[in-house]
Protein backbone atom coordinates (compact mmCIF):
# COMPACT_ATOMS: atom_id res chain seq x y z
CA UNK A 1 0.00 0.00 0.00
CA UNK A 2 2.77 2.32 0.90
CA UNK A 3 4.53 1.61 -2.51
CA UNK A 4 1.23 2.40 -4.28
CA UNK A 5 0.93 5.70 -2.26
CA UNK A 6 4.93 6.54 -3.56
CA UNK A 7 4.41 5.45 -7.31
CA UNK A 8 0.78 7.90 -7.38
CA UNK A 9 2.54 10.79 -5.90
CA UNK A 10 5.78 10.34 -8.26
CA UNK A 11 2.83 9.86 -10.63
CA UNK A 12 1.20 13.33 -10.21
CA UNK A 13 5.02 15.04 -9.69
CA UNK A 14 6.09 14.04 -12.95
CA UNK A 15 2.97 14.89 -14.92
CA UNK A 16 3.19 18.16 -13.38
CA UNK A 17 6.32 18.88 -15.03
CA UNK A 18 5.14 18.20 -18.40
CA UNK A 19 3.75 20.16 -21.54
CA UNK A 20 1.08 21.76 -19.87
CA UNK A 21 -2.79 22.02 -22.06
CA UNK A 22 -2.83 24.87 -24.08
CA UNK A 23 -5.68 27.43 -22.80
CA UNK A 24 -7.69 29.88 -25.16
CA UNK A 25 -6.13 33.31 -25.05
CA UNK A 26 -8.44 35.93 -23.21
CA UNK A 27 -10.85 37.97 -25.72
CA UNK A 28 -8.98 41.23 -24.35
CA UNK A 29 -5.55 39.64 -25.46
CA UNK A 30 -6.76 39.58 -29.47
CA UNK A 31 -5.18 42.10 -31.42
CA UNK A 32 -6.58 44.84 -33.88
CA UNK A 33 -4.74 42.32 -36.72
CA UNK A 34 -7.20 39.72 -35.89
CA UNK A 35 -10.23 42.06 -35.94
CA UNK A 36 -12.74 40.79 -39.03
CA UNK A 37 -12.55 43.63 -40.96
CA UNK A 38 -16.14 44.50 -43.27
CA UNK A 39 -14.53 46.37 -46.12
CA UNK A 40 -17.33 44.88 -48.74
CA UNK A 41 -18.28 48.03 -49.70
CA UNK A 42 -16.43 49.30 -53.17
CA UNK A 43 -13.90 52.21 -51.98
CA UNK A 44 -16.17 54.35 -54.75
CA UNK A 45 -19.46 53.68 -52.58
CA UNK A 46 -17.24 54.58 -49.00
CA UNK A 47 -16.43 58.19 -50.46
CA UNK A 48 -19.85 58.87 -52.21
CA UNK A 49 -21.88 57.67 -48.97
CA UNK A 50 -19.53 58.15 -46.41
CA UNK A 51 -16.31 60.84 -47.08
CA UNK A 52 -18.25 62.78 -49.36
CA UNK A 53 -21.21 63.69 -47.89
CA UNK A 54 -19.63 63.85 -44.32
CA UNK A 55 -16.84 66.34 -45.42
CA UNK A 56 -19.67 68.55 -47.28
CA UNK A 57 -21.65 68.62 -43.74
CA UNK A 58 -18.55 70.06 -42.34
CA UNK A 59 -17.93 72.41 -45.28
CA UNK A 60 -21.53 73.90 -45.16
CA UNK A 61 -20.72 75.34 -41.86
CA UNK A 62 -17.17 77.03 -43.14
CA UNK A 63 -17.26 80.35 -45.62
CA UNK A 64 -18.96 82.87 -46.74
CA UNK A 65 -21.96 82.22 -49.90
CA UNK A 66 -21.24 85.78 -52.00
CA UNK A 67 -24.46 86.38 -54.21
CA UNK A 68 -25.23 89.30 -55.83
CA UNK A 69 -27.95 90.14 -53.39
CA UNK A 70 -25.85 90.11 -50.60
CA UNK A 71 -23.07 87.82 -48.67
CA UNK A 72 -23.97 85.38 -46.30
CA UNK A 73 -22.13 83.61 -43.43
CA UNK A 74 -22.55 80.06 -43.37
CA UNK A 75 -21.59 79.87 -40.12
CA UNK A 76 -23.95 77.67 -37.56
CA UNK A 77 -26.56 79.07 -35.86
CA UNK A 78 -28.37 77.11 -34.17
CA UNK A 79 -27.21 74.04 -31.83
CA UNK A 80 -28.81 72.04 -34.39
CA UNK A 81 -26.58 73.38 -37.25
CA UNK A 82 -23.31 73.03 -35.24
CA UNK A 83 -24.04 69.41 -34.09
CA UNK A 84 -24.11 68.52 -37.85
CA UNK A 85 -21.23 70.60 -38.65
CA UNK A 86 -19.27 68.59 -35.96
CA UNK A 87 -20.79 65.19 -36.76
CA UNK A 88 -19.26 66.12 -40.51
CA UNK A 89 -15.51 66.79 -39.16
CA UNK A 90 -16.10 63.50 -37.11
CA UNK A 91 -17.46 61.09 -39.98
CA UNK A 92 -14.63 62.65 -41.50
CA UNK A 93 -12.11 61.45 -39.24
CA UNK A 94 -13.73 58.03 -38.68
CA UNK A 95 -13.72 57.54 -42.54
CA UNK A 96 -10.43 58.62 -43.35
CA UNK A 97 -9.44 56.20 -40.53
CA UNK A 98 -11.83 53.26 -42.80
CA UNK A 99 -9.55 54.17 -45.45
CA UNK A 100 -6.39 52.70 -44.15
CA UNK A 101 -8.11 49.42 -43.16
CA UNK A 102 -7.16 46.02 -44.89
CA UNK A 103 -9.04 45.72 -48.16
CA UNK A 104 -9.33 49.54 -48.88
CA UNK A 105 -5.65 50.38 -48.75
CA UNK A 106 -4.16 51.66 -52.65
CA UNK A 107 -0.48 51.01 -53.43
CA UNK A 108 2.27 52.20 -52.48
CA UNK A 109 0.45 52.08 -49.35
CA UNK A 110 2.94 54.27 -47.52
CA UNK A 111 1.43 57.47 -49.53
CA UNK A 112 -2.12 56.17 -48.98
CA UNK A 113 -1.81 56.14 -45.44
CA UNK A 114 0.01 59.23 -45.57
CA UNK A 115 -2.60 60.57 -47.22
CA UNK A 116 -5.59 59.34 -45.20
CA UNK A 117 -3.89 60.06 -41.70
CA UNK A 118 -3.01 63.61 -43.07
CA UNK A 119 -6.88 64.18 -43.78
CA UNK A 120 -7.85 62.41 -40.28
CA UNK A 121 -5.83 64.55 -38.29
CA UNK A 122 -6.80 67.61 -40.41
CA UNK A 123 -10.83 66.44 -39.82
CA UNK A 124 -9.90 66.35 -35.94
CA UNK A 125 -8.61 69.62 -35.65
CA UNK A 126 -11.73 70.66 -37.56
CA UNK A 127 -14.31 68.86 -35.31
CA UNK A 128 -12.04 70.58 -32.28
CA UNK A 129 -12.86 73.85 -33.98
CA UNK A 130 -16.20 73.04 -33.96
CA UNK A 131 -16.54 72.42 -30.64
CA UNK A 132 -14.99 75.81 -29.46
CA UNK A 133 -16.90 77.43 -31.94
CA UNK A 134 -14.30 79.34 -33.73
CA UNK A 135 -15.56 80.10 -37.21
CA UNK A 136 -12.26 81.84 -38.19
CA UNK A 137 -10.23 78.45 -37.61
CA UNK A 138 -13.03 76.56 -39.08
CA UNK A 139 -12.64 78.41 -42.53
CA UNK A 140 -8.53 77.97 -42.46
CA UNK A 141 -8.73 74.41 -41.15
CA UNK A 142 -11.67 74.10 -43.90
CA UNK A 143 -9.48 74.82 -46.92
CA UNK A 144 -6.64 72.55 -45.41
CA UNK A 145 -8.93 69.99 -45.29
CA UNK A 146 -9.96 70.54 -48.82
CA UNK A 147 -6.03 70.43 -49.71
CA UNK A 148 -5.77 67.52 -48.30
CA UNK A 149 -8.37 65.56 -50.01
CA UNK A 150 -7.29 67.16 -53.43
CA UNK A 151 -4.22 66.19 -52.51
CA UNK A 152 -4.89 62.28 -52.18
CA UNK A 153 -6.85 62.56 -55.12
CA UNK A 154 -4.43 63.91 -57.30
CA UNK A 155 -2.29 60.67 -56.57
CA UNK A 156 -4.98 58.08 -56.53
CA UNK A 157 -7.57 59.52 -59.18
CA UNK A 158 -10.93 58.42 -57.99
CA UNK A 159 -12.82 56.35 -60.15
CA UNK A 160 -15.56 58.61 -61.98
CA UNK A 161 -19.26 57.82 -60.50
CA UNK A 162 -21.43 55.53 -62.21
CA UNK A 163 -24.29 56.87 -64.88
CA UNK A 164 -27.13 56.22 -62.16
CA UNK A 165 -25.46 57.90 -59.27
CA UNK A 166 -26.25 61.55 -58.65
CA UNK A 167 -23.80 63.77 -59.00
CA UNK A 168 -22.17 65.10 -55.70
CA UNK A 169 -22.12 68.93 -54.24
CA UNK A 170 -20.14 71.12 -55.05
CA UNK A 171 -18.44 73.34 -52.03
């Protein structure tokens, strides 16, 4: 009995000191690498629904509209009108930020994401803008923002909008 007692707790020693089981890595411990990216939608469709429309929300809050009747400051007004100006700057941001995600990415790569960070960080500083209300940095930061898209564009020509799709604004 006492030999039987030895060999079991050699037993369980030496099994100790083996491979131990592999255990499944915490959820917290997966990495942005591993995330499953959605980027189904044709880069053309992300900057017609998405870039687009969100950088002309930001833009219709920048500027003055001269007429011949008289000049107008597009500036918000209301709380309603700056919310949207700031939810532009912040699509903005968020989409630029889409841009440099697996399956969207142009080569050389290193320019794209030069040139989608560039209009990210430009978007931020407009959406900070926003939120302090200063029109006058608004208008400068609007233009650099417009500079920077032109500026991507120039190097990766965007594809010209199908037949059916309406045209977009014009700033």
């Amino acid at each position: 009995m006492r030999f039987a007692f030895i060999t079991i707790a050699v037993a369980c020693v030496l099994a100790s000191c083996g491979p131990q089981p592999k255990t499944a890595a915490a959820p917290e411990a997966k990495t942005a690498a591993a995330a499953p990216f959605n980027t189904h939608i044709p880069l053309e469709e992300v900057m017609a629904h998405v870039m687009d429309p969100a950088a002309y929300a930001f833009w219709a809050g920048t500027g003055t509209s001269y007429t011949a009747d008289a000049d107008t400051d597009l500036s918000p007004k209301t709380e309603a009108e700056w919310k949207r100006v700031e939810d532009g700057a912040a699509m903005v941001v968020l989409g630029a930020n889409s841009l440099m995600l697996p399956g969207y990415a142009r080569e050389p790569m290193a320019d794209w994401d030069r040139y989608a960070a560039k209009v990210a960080e430009v978007a931020e500083r407009a959406k900070a803008a926003v939120e302090h209300k200063d029109t006058t940095a608004m208008r400068t930061i609007g233009d650099e923002l417009d500079a920077a898209c032109e500026a991507c564009h120039t190097q990766f020509s965007p594809s010209p909008a199908p037949a059916s799709a309406p045209a977009s604004p014009t700033r």
